[in-house]
C-alpha atoms as a PDB file:
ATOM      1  CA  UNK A   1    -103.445   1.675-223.927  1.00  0.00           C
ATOM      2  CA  UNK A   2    -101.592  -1.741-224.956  1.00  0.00           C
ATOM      3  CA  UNK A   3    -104.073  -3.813-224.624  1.00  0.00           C
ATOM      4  CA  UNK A   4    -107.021  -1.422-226.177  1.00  0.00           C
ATOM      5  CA  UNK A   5    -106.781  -2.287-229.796  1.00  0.00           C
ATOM      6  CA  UNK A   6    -108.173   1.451-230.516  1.00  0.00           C
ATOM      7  CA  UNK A   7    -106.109   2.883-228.488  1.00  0.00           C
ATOM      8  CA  UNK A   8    -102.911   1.596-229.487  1.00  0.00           C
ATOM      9  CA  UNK A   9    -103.874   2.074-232.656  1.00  0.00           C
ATOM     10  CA  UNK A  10    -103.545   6.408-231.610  1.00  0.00           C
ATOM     11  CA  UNK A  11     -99.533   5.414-231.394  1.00  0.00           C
ATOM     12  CA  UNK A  12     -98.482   1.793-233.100  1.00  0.00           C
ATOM     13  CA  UNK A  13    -100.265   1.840-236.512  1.00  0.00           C
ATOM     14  CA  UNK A  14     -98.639  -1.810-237.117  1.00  0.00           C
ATOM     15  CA  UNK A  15    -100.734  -4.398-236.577  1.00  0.00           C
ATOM     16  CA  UNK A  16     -99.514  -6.455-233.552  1.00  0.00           C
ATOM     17  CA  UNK A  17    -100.433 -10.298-231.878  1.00  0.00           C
ATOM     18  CA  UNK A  18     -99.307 -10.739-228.141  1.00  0.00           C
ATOM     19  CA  UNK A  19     -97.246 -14.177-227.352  1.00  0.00           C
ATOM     20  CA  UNK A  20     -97.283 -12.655-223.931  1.00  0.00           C
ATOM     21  CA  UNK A  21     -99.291 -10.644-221.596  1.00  0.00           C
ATOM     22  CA  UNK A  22     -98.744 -10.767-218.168  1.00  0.00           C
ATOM     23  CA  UNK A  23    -101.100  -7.088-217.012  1.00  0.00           C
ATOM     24  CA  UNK A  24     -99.887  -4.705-215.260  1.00  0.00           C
ATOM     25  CA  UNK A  25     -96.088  -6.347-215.878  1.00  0.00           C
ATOM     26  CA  UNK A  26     -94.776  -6.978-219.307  1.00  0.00           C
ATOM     27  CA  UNK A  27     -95.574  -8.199-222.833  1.00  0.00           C
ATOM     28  CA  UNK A  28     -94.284  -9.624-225.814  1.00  0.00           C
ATOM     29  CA  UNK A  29     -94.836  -9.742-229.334  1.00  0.00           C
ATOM     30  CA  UNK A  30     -93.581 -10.368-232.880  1.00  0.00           C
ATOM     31  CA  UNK A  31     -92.803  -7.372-234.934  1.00  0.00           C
ATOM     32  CA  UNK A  32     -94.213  -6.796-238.361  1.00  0.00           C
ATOM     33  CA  UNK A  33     -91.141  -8.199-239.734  1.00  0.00           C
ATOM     34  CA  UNK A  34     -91.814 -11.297-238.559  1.00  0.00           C
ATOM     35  CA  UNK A  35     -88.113 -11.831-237.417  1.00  0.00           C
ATOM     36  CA  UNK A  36     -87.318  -9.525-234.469  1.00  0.00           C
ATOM     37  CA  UNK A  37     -89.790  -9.806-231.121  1.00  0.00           C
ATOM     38  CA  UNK A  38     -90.915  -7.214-228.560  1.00  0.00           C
ATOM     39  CA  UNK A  39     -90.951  -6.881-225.250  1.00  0.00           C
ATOM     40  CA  UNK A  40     -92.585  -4.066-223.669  1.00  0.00           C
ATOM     41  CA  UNK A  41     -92.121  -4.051-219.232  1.00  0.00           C
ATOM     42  CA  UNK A  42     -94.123  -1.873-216.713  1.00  0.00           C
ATOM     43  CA  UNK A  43     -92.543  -0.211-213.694  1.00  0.00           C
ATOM     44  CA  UNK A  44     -94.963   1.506-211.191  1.00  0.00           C
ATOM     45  CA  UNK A  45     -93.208   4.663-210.050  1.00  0.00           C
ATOM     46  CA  UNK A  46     -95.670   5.661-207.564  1.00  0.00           C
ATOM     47  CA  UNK A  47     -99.694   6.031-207.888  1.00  0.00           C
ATOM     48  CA  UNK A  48     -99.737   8.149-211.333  1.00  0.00           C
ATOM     49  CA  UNK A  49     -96.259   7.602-212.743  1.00  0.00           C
ATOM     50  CA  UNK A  50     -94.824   4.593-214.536  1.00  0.00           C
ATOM     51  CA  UNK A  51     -91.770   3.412-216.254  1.00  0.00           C
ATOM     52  CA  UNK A  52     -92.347   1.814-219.882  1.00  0.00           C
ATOM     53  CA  UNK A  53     -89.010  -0.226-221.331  1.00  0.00           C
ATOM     54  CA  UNK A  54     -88.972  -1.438-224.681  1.00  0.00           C
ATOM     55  CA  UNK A  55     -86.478  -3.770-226.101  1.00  0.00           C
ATOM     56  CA  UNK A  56     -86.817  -5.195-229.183  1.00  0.00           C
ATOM     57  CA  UNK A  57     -84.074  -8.142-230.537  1.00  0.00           C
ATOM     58  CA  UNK A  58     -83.204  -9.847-233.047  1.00  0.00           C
ATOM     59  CA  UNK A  59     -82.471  -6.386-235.176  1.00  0.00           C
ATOM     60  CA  UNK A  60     -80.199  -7.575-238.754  1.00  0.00           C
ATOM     61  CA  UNK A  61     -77.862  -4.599-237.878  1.00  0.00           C
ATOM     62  CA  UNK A  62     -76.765  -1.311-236.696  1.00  0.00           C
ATOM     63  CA  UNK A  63     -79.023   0.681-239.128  1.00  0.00           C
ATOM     64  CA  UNK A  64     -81.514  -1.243-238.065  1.00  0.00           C
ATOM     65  CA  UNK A  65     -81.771  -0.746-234.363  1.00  0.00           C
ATOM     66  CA  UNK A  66     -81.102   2.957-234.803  1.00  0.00           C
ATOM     67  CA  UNK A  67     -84.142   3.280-236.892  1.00  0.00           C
ATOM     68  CA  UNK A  68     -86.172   1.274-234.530  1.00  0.00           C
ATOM     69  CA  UNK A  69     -84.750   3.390-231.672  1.00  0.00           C
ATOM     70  CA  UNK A  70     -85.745   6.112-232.916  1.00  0.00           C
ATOM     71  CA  UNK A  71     -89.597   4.585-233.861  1.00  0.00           C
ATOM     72  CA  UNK A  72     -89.766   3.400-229.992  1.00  0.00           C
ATOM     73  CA  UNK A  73     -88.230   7.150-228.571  1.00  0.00           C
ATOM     74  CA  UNK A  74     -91.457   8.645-230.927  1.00  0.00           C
ATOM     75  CA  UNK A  75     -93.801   6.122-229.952  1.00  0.00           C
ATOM     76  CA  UNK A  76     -92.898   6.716-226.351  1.00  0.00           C
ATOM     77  CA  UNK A  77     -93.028  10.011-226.519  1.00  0.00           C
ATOM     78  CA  UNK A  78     -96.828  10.437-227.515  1.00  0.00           C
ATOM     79  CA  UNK A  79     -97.584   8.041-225.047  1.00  0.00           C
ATOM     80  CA  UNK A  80     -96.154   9.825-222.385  1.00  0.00           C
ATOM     81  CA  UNK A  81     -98.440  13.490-223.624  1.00  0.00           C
ATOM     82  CA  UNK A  82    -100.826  14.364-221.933  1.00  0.00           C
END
Protein backbone atom coordinates (compact mmCIF):
# COMPACT_ATOMS: atom_id res chain seq x y z
CA UNK A 1 0.00 0.00 0.00
CA UNK A 2 3.06 2.57 0.43
CA UNK A 3 4.52 2.15 -2.44
CA UNK A 4 1.14 1.87 -4.76
CA UNK A 5 0.57 5.46 -5.58
CA UNK A 6 -3.36 4.49 -5.86
CA UNK A 7 -3.42 2.87 -3.07
CA UNK A 8 -1.97 5.18 -0.72
CA UNK A 9 -3.84 7.56 -2.15
CA UNK A 10 -7.25 5.37 -0.26
CA UNK A 11 -5.42 6.75 3.19
CA UNK A 12 -2.61 9.74 2.66
CA UNK A 13 -4.36 12.23 0.29
CA UNK A 14 -0.97 14.42 0.53
CA UNK A 15 1.11 14.09 -2.10
CA UNK A 16 4.39 12.41 -0.97
CA UNK A 17 8.29 11.82 -2.66
CA UNK A 18 10.38 8.97 -0.95
CA UNK A 19 14.20 9.98 0.05
CA UNK A 20 14.16 6.43 1.23
CA UNK A 21 12.84 3.08 0.50
CA UNK A 22 14.39 0.21 1.70
CA UNK A 23 11.04 -2.72 0.92
CA UNK A 24 9.84 -4.65 3.16
CA UNK A 25 11.88 -2.39 6.03
CA UNK A 26 11.40 1.29 6.31
CA UNK A 27 10.95 4.58 4.44
CA UNK A 28 11.35 8.11 4.54
CA UNK A 29 9.97 11.13 3.24
CA UNK A 30 9.42 14.89 3.45
CA UNK A 31 6.10 16.04 4.66
CA UNK A 32 3.96 18.49 2.80
CA UNK A 33 5.34 21.12 4.91
CA UNK A 34 8.43 20.83 3.57
CA UNK A 35 10.14 21.13 7.08
CA UNK A 36 9.38 18.02 9.16
CA UNK A 37 10.41 14.33 7.51
CA UNK A 38 8.84 10.87 7.83
CA UNK A 39 9.82 7.79 8.61
CA UNK A 40 7.56 4.97 8.31
CA UNK A 41 9.36 1.14 9.70
CA UNK A 42 7.96 -2.43 9.07
CA UNK A 43 7.98 -5.16 11.70
CA UNK A 44 6.90 -8.70 10.53
CA UNK A 45 4.88 -10.16 13.39
CA UNK A 46 4.43 -13.48 11.95
CA UNK A 47 3.12 -14.56 8.27
CA UNK A 48 -0.13 -12.16 8.16
CA UNK A 49 0.55 -9.63 10.90
CA UNK A 50 2.86 -6.63 10.91
CA UNK A 51 3.90 -3.76 12.99
CA UNK A 52 3.80 -0.19 11.18
CA UNK A 53 5.78 2.80 13.32
CA UNK A 54 5.58 6.19 12.26
CA UNK A 55 7.65 8.98 13.53
CA UNK A 56 7.66 12.08 12.11
CA UNK A 57 10.36 15.08 13.44
CA UNK A 58 11.10 18.14 13.18
CA UNK A 59 7.32 19.19 14.48
CA UNK A 60 7.48 23.48 15.44
CA UNK A 61 5.65 22.50 18.72
CA UNK A 62 3.40 20.75 21.02
CA UNK A 63 0.18 21.60 19.03
CA UNK A 64 1.79 20.47 16.35
CA UNK A 65 2.73 16.91 17.06
CA UNK A 66 -0.62 16.35 18.74
CA UNK A 67 -2.37 17.17 15.58
CA UNK A 68 -0.08 15.05 13.58
CA UNK A 69 -0.57 12.27 16.17
CA UNK A 70 -3.70 12.22 15.84
CA UNK A 71 -3.52 12.34 11.59
CA UNK A 72 -0.99 9.19 11.90
CA UNK A 73 -3.48 7.22 14.79
CA UNK A 74 -6.42 7.85 11.77
CA UNK A 75 -4.28 7.03 9.02
CA UNK A 76 -3.22 3.90 10.81
CA UNK A 77 -6.27 2.98 11.69
CA UNK A 78 -7.84 2.54 8.09
CA UNK A 79 -4.90 0.85 7.17
CA UNK A 80 -5.16 -1.65 9.62
CA UNK A 81 -9.41 -2.41 8.39
CA UNK A 82 -10.05 -4.94 6.81
Amino acid sequence: MWFDNKKRKQFIKEEIQFSTINPDKSLRFKWIDGKSTIEVRFYSKGESKMQVVVDHNRISGKPEAEKMRNYWKEVLEKIGQP
